[in-house]
C-alpha atoms as a PDB file:
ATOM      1  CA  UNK A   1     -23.215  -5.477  -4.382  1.00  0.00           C
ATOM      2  CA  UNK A   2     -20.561  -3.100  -4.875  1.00  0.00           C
ATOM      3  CA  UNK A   3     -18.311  -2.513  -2.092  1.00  0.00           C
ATOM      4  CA  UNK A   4     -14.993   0.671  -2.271  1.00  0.00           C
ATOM      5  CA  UNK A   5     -12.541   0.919   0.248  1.00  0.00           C
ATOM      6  CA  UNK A   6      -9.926   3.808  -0.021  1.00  0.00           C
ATOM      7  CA  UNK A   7      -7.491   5.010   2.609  1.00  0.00           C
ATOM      8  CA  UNK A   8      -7.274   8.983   2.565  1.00  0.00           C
ATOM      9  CA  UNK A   9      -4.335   9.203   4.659  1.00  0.00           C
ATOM     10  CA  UNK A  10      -5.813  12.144   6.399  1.00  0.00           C
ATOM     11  CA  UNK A  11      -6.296  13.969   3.523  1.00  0.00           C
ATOM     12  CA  UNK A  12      -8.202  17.257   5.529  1.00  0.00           C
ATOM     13  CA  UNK A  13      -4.577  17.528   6.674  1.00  0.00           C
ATOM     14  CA  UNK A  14      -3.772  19.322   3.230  1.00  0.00           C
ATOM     15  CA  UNK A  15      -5.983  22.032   3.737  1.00  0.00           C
ATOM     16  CA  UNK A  16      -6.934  22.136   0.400  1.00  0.00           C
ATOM     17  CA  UNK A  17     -10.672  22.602  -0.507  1.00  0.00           C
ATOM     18  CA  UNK A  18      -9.590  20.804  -3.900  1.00  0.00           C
ATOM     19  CA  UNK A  19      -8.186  17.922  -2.782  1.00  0.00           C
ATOM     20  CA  UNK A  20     -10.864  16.574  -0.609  1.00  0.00           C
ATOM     21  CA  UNK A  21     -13.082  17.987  -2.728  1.00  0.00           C
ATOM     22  CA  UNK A  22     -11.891  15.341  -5.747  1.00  0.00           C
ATOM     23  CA  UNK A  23     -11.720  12.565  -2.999  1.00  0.00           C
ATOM     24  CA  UNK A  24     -15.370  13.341  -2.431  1.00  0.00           C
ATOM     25  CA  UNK A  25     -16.299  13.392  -6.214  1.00  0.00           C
ATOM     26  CA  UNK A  26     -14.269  10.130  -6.731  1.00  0.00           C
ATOM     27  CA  UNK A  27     -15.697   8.555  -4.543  1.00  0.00           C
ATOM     28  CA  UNK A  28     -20.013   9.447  -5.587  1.00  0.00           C
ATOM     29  CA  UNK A  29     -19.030   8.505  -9.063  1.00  0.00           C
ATOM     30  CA  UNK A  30     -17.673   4.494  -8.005  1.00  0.00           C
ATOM     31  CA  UNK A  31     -21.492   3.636  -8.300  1.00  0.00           C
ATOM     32  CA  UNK A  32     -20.584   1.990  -4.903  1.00  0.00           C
ATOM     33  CA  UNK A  33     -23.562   0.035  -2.387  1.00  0.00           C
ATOM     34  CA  UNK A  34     -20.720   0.679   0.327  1.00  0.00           C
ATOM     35  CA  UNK A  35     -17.234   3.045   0.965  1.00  0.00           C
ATOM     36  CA  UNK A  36     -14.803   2.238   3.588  1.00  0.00           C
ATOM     37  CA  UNK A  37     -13.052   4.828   4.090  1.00  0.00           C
ATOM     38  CA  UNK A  38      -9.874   5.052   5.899  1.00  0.00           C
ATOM     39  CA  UNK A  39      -7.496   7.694   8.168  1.00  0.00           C
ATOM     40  CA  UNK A  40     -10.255  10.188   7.864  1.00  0.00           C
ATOM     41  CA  UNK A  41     -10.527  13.607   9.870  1.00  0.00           C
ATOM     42  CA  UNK A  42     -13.947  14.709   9.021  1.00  0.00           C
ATOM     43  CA  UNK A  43     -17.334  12.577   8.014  1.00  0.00           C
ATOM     44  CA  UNK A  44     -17.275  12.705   4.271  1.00  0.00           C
ATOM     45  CA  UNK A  45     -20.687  14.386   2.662  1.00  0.00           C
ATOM     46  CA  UNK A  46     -21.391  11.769   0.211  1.00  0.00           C
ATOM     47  CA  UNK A  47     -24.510  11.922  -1.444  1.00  0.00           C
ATOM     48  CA  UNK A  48     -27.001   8.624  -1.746  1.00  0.00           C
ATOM     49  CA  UNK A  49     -24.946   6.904   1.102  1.00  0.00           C
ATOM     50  CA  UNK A  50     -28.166   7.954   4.380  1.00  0.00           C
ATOM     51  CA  UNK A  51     -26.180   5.495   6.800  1.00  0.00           C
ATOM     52  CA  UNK A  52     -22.380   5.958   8.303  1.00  0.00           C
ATOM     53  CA  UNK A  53     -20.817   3.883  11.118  1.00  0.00           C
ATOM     54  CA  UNK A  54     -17.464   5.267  12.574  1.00  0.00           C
ATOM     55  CA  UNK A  55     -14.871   4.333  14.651  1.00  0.00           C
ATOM     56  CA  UNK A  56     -14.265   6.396  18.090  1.00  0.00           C
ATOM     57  CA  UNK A  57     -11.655   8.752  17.293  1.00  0.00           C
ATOM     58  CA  UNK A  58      -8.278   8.546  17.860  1.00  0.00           C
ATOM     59  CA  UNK A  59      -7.050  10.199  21.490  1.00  0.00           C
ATOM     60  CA  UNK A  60      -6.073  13.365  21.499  1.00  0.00           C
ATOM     61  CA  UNK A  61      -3.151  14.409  22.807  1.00  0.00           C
ATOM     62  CA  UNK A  62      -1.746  11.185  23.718  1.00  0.00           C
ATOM     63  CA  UNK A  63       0.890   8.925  22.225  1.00  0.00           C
ATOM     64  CA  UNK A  64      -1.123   6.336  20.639  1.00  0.00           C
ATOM     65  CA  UNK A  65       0.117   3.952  18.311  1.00  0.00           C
ATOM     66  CA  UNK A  66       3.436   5.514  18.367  1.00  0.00           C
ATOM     67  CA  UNK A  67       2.364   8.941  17.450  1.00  0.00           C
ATOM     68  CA  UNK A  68       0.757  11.716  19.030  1.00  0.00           C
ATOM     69  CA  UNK A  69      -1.845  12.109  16.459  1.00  0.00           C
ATOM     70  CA  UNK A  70      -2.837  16.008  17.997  1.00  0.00           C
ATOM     71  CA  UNK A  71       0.716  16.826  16.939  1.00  0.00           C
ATOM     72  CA  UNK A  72       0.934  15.475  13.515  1.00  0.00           C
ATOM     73  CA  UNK A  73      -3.056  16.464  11.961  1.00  0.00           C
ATOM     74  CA  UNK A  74      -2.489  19.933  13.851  1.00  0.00           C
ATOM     75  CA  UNK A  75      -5.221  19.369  16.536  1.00  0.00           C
ATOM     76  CA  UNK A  76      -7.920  17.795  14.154  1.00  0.00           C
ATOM     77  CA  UNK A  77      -9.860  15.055  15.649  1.00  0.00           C
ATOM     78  CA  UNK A  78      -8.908  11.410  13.452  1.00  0.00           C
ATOM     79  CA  UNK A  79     -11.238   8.178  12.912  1.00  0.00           C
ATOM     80  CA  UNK A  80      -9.663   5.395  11.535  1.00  0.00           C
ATOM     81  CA  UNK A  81     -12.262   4.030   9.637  1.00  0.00           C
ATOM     82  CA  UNK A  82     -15.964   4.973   8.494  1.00  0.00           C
ATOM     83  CA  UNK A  83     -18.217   3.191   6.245  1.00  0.00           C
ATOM     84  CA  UNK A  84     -20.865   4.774   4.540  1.00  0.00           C
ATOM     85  CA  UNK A  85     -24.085   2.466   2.854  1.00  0.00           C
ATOM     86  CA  UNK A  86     -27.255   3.126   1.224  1.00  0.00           C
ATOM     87  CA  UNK A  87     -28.327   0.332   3.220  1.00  0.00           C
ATOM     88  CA  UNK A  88     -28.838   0.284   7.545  1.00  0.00           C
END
């Protein structure tokens, strides 16, 4: 079993149709059985992987963590971490 874990560091935040866009293809073509995925602002559409767990996202509007994470990803909702698995 093959498992990937990469931290995106919120990469949505970048607003660049590209860049998550090559995160995306990156990640399809690691032949992976699971990705963990990390700091994430939107459910990735990976193909082949049916099942995805998240995390409850991060408060909004709060300080959480030391941050007020509404402020710094401009209002986009955050998980921390999702895994998605061709198996349930």
């Amino acid at each position: 079993m093959k498992v990937s874990i990469l931290n995106i560091d919120w990469a949505s935040k970048y607003k660049s149709k590209t860049h998550i866009s090559s995160i995306i293809e990156t990640l399809s073509k690691t032949a992976s059985d699971i990705i963990i995925v990390t700091e994430s602002l939107q459910r990735l559409m990976l193909p082949r992987y049916e099942y995805v767990y998240q995390t409850k996202s991060i408060p909004e509007n709060i300080l959480y963590e030391g941050l007020n994470y509404s402020d710094y990803l401009k209002g986009e909702l955050a998980t921390r971490v999702a895994i998605y698995s061709k198996y349930e």
